[in-house]
Each structure stands twice: as structure tokens, then as C-alpha cells.
Protein backbone atom coordinates (compact mmCIF):
# COMPACT_ATOMS: atom_id res chain seq x y z
CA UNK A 1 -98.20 170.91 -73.02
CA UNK A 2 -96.42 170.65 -69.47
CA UNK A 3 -100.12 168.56 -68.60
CA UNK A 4 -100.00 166.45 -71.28
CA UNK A 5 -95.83 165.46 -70.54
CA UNK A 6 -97.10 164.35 -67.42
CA UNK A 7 -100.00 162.56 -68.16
CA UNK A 8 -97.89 160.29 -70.42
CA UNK A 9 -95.24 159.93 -67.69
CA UNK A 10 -98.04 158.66 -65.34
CA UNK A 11 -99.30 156.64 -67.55
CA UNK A 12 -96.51 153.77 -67.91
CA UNK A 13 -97.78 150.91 -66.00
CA UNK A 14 -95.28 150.90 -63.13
CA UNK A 15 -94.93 146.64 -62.40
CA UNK A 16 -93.64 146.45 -58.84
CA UNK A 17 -93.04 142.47 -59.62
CA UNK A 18 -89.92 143.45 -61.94
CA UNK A 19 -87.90 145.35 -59.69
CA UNK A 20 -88.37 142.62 -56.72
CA UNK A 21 -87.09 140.16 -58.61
CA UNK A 22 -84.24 142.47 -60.46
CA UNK A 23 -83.24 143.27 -56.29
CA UNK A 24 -83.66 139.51 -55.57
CA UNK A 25 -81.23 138.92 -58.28
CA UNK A 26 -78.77 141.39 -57.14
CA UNK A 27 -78.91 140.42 -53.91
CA UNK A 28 -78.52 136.78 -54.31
CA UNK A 29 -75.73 137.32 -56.81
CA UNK A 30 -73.98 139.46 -54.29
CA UNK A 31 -73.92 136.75 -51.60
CA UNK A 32 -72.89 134.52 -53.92
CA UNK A 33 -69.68 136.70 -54.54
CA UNK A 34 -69.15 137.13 -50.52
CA UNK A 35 -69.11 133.55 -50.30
CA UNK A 36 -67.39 132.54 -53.21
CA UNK A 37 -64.21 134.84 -53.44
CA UNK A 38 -62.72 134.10 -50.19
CA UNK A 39 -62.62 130.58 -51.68
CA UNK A 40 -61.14 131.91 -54.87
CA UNK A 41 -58.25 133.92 -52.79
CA UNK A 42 -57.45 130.91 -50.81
CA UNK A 43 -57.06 128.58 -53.25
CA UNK A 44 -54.84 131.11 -55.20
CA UNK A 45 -52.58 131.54 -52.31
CA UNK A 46 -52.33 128.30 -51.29
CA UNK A 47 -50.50 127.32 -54.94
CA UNK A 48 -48.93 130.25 -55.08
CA UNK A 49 -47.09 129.24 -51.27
CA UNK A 50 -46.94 125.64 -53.00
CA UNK A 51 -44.88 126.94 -55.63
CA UNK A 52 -42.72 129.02 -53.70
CA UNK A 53 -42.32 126.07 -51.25
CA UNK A 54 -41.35 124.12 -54.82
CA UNK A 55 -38.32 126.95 -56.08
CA UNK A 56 -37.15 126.95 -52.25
CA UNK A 57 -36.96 122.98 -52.06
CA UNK A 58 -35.01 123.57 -56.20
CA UNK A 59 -32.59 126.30 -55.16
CA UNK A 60 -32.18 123.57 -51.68
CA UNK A 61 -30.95 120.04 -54.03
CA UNK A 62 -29.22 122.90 -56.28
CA UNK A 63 -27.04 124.27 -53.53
CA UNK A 64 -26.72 121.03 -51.87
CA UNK A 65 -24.84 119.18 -55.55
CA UNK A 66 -22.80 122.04 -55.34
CA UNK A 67 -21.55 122.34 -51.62
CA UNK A 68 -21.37 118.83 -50.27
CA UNK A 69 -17.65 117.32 -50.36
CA UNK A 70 -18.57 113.86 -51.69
CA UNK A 71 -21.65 111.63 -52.56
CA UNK A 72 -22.31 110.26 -49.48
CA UNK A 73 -22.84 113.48 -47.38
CA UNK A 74 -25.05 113.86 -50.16
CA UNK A 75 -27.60 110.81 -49.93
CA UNK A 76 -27.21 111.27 -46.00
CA UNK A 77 -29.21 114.71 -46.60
CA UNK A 78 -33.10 114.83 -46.11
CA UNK A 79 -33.37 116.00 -49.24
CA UNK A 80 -31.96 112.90 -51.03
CA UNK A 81 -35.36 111.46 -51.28
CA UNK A 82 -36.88 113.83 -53.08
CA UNK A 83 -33.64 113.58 -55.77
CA UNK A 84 -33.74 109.41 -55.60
CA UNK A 85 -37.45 109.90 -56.38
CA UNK A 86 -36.88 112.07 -59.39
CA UNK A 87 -33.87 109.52 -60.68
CA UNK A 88 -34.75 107.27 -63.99
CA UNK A 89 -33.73 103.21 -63.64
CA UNK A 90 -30.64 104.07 -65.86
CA UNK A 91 -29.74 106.97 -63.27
CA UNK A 92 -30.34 105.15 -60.13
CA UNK A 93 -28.27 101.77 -61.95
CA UNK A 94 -25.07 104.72 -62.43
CA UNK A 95 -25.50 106.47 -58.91
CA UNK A 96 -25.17 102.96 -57.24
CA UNK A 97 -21.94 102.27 -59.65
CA UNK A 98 -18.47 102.52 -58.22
CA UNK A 99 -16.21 103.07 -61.27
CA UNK A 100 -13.26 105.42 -60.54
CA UNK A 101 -13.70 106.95 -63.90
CA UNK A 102 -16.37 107.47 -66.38
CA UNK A 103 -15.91 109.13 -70.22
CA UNK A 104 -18.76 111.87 -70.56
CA UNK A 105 -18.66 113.45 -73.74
CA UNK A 106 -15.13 112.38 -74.64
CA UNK A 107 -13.79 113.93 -71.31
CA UNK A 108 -12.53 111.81 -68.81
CA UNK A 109 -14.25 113.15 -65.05
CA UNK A 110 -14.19 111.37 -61.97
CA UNK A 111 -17.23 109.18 -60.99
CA UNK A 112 -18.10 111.22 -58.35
CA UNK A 113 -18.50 114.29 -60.53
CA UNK A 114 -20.43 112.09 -63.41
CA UNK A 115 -22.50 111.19 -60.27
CA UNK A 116 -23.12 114.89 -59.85
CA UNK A 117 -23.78 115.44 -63.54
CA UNK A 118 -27.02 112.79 -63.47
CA UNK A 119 -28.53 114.21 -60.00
CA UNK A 120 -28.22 117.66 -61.54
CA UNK A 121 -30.22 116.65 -64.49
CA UNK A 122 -32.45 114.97 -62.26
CA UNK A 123 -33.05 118.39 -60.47
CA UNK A 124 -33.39 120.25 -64.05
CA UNK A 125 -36.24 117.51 -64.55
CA UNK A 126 -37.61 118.17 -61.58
CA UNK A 127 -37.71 121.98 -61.69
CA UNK A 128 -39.02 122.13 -65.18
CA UNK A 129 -42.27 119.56 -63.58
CA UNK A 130 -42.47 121.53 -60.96
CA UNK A 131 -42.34 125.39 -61.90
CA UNK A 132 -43.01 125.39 -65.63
């Protein structure tokens, strides 16, 4: 019986042309891997530093509205570009205005802090393009 069992184990036709090409395949898939997931990595890191890059220049504007003294220290910044840019025509019209005071939502505020009130929104705008 034991003679028989491996009679019928020899007798599979054993094709040497399948497993070259089944190691072909593996290796050529395997270099493909090595080359392309460094790629993958960098590109992944490089927008995930772009986006912390984008909540750094966010929490920047933010803390700049709420620190500077008046308007002007404001558009004197080097971030005041990057808040002009992200201004609508309507905005940019009211930032240029010089009314003493303005009525926002039946309270009467100062110019300066209406002023405040649009680039703030402007920066909500912003963040919300940027980070969502």
C-alpha cells in the first residue's frame, strides 16, 4: 500500500514553468511595493505637515483679531494678506469704511469691533476651506 502512495505521489507531473513565473510574480510585485510606498509615506506626510502648517497659520489670524489694539496694527501684520485674500467685495467695501458706529444685530458696537466681527468670519471661512 505504502508503494502504491508513492507511486501516485510521483506521478503528478511536476511543471517547473509554473513556479518561475508564480516567483517572477512575487518578486516583481515586491519591488513594486519597495518602490512605491516610500512614495505613498511621503506624500502622506507632506499633507499631513500642510495641514498642520494650515491650523498653525488659523490659531495665528485667530490670536492676532484678538490681541492687536486697533485695525491698523492689524493690516500692518504679515498675516493680513492671507485675511484680505479670504475677504468677500462686501467685506473688503466695510473694512475700508470709516463710520464711528455701525448697528449689528440691533446692538450698537464700534466700527472697529464690527471690523473685527467680518475678519473673524473671514477666518471661520477660511478654516472651514482649509481643515474640513
Amino acid at each position: 500500500m505504502e508503494k502504491d502512495t508513492i507511486e501516485a505521489a510521483t506521478s503528478i507531473p511536476f511543471d517547473y514553468w509554473s513556479v518561475v513565473i508564480a516567483a517572477f510574480a512575487g518578486l516583481l510585485s515586491g519591488a513594486i511595493a519597495s518602490l512605491v510606498a516610500p512614495w505613498v509615506h511621503y506624500f502622506i506626510e507632506k499633507r499631513k505637515k500642510g495641514l498642520e502648517l494650515k491650523a498653525e497659520h488659523i490659531k495665528d489670524l485667530k490670536l492676532l483679531i484678538d490681541s492687536e489694539a486697533d485695525l491698523k496694527s492689524i493690516k500692518l501684520s504679515s498675516i493680513w494678506p492671507v485675511i484680505e485674500e479670504s475677504l468677500t467685495e462686501l467685506e473688503r467695501v466695510e473694512v475700508k469704511n470709516d463710520v464711528v458706529t455701525v448697528m449689528a444685530g440691533g446692538l450698537e458696537v464700534s466700527q472697529d469691533e464690527f471690523k473685527r466681527q467680518l475678519l473673524s468670519k473671514a477666518i471661520y471661512r477660511l478654516e472651514k476651506k482649509w481643515l474640513h
